[in-house]
N, C-alpha and C. Protein backbone atom coordinates (compact mmCIF):
# COMPACT_ATOMS: atom_id res chain seq x y z
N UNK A 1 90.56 56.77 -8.11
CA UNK A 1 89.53 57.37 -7.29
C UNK A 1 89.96 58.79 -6.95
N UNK A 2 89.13 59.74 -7.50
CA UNK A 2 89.04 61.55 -7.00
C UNK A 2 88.58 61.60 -6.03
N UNK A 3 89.54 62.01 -4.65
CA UNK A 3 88.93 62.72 -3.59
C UNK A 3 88.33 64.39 -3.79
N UNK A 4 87.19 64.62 -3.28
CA UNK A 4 86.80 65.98 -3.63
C UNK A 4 87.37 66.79 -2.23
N UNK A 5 88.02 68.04 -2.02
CA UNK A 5 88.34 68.47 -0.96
C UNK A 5 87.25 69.57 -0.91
N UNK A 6 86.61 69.49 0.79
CA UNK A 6 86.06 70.69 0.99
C UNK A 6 86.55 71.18 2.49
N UNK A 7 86.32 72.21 2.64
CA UNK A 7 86.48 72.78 3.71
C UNK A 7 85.37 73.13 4.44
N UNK A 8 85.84 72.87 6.03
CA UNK A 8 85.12 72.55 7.27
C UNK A 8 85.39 73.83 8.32
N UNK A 9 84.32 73.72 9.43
CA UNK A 9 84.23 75.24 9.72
C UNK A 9 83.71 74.80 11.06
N UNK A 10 84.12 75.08 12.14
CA UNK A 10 84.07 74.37 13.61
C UNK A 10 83.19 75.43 14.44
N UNK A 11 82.15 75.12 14.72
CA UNK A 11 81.02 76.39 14.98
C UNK A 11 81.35 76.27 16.48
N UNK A 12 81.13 75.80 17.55
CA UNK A 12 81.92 75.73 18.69
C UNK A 12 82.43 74.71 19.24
N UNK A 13 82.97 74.66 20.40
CA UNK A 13 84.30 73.63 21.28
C UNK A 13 83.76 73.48 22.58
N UNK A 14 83.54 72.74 23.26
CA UNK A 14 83.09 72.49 24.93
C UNK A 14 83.90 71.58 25.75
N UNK A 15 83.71 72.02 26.71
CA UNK A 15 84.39 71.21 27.86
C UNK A 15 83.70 71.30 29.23
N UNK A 16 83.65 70.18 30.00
CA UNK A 16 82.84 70.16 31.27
C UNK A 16 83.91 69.26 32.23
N UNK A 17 84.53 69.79 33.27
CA UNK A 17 85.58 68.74 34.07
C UNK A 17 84.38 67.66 34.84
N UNK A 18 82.77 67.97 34.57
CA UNK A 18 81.84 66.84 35.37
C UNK A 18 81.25 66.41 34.42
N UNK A 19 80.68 64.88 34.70
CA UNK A 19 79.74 64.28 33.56
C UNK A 19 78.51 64.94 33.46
N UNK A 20 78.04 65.82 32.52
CA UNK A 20 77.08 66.52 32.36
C UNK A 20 76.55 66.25 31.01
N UNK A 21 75.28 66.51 30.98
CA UNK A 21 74.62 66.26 29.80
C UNK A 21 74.89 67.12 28.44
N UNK A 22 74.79 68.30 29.28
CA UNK A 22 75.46 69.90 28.43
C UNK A 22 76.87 70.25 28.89
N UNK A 23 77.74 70.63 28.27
CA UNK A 23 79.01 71.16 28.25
C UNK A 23 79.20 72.27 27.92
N UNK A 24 80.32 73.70 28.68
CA UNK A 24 80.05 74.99 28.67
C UNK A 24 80.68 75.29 27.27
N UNK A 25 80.12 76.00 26.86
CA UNK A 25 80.83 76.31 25.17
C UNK A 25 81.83 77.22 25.93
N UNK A 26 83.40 76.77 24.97
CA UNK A 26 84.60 77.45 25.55
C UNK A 26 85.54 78.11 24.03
N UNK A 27 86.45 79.33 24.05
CA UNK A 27 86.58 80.11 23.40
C UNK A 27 87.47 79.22 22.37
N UNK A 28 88.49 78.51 23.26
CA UNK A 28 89.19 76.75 22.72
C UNK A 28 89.39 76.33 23.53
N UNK A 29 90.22 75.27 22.86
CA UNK A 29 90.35 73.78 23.80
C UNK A 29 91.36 73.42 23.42
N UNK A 30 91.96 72.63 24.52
CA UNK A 30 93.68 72.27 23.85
C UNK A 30 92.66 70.42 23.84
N UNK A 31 93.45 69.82 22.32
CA UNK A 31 93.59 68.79 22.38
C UNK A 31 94.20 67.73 22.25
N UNK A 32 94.52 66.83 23.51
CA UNK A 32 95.77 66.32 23.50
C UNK A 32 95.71 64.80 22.41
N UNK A 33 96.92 64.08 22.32
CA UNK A 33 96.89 63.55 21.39
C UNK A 33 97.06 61.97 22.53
N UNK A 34 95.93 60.67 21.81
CA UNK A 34 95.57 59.77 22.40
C UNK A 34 94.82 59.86 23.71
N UNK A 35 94.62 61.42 23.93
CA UNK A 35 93.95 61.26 25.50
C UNK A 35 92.56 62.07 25.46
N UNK A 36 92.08 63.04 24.11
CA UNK A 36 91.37 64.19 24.46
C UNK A 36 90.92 65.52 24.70
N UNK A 37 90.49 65.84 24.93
CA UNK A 37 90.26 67.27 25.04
C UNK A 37 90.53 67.90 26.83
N UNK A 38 91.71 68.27 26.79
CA UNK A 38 92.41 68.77 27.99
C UNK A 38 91.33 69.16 29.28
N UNK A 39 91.29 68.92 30.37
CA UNK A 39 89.85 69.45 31.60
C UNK A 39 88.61 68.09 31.30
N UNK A 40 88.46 67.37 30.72
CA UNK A 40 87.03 67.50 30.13
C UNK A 40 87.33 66.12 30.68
N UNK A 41 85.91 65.67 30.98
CA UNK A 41 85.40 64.70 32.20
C UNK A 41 85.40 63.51 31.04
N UNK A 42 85.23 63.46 30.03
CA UNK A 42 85.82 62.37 28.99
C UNK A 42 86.74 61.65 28.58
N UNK A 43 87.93 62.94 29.04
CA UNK A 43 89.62 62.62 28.08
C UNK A 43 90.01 61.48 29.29
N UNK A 44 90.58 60.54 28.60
CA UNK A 44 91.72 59.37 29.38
C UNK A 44 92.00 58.66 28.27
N UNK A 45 92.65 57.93 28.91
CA UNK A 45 93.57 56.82 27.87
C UNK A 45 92.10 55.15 27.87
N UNK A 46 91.77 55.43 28.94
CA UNK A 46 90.47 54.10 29.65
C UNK A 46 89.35 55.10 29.52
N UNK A 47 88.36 54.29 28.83
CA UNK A 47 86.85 54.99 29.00
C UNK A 47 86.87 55.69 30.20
N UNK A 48 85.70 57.07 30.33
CA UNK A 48 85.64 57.59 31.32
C UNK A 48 84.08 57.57 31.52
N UNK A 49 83.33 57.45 30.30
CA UNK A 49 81.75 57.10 30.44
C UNK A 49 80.97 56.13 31.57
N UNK A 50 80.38 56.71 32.45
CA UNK A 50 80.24 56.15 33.83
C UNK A 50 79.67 54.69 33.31
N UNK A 51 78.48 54.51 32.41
CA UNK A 51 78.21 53.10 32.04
C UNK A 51 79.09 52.20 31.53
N UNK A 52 80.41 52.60 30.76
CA UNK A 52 81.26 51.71 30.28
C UNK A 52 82.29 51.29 31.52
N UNK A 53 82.56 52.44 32.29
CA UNK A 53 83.42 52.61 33.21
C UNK A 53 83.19 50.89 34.28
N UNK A 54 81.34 51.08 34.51
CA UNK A 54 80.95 50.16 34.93
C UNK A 54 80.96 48.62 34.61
N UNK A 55 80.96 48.96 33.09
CA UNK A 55 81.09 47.47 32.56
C UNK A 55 82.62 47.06 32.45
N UNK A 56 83.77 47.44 32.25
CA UNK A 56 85.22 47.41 32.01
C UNK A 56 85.94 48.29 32.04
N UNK A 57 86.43 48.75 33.04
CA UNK A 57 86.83 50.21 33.32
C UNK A 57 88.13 50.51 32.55
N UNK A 58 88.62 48.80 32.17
CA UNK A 58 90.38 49.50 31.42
C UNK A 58 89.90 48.86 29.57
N UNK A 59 88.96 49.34 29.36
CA UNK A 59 88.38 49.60 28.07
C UNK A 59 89.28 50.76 27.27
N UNK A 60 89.45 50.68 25.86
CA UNK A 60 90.39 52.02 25.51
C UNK A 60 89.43 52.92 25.27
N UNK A 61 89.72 54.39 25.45
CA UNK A 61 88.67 55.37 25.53
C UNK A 61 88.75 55.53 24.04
N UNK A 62 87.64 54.97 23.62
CA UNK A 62 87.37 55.38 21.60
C UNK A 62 86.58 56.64 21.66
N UNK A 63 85.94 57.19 22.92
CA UNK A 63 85.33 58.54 22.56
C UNK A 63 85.84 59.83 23.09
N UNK A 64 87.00 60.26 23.01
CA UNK A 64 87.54 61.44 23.73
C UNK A 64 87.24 62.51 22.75
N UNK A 65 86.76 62.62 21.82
CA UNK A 65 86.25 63.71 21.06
C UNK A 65 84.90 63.27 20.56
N UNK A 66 83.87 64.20 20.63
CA UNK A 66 82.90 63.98 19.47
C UNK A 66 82.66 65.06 18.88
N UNK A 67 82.31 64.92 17.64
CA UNK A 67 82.05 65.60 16.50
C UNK A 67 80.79 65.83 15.95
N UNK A 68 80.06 66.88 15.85
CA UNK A 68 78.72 66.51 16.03
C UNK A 68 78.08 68.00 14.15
N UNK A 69 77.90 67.32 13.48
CA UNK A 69 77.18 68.05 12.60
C UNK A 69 76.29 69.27 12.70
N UNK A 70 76.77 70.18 12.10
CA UNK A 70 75.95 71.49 12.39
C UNK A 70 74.30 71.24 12.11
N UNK A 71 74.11 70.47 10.97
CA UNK A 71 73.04 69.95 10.09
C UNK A 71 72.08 69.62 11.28
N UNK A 72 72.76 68.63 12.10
CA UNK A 72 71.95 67.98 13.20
C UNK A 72 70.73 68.81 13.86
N UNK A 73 71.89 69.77 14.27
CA UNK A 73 71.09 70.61 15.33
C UNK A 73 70.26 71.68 14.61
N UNK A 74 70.50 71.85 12.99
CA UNK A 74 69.21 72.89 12.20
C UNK A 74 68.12 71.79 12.27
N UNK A 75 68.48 70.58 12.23
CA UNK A 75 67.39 69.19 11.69
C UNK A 75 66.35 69.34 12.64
N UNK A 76 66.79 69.80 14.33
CA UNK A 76 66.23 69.28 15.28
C UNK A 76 65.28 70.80 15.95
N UNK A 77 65.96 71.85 15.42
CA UNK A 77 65.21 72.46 15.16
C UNK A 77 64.13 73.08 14.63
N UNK A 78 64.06 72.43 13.48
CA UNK A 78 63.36 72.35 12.63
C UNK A 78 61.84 71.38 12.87
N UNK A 79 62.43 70.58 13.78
CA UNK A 79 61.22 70.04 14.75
C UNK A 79 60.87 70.40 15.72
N UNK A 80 61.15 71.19 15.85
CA UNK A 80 60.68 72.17 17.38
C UNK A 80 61.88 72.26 19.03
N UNK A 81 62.61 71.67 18.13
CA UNK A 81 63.84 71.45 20.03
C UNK A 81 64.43 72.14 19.71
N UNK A 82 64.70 73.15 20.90
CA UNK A 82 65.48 74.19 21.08
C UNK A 82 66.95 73.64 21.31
N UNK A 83 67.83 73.53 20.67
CA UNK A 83 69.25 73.04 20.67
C UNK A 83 70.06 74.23 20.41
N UNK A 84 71.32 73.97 21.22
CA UNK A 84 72.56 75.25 20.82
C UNK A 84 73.59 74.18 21.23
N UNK A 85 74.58 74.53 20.74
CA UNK A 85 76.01 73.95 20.76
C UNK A 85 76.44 73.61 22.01
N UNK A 86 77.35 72.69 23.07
CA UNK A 86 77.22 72.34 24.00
C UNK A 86 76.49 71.68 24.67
């Protein structure tokens, strides 16, 4: 099996120390390893998502980063929602 290599291109980085819907686009971000993205109302070792928090608070945090496709947000534009990064 041929892996094809391409290269990837990180259009911006956010962080919000509160649970917010939008997150402030920031210049970088330190990210730590098993915990997250350093400040940011997400990073722990235990979910920090107020609904999971609620259901099992010592849950392992599987979402301390997300990754979100540039594609997405031309897609959604393309339907009329005004979207920007963060």
């Amino acid at each position: 099996m041929q892996h094809e290599e391409k290269a990837a291109r990180v259009v911006a980085v956010s962080r919000s120390p509160r649970h917010h819907f939008s997150k402030q686009v920031q210049s970088s971000i330190r990210l730590l390893v098993d915990y997250g993205v350093e400040g940011d109302a997400h990073a722990g070792v235990t979910v920090q998502h107020r609904s999971r928090v609620r259901r099992d608070p010592t849950q392992p945090n599987l979402r301390q980063v997300h990754l979100i496709a540039a594609e997405l947000y031309d897609e959604l534009r393309g339907g009329g929602f005004d979207v920007r990064s963060g």
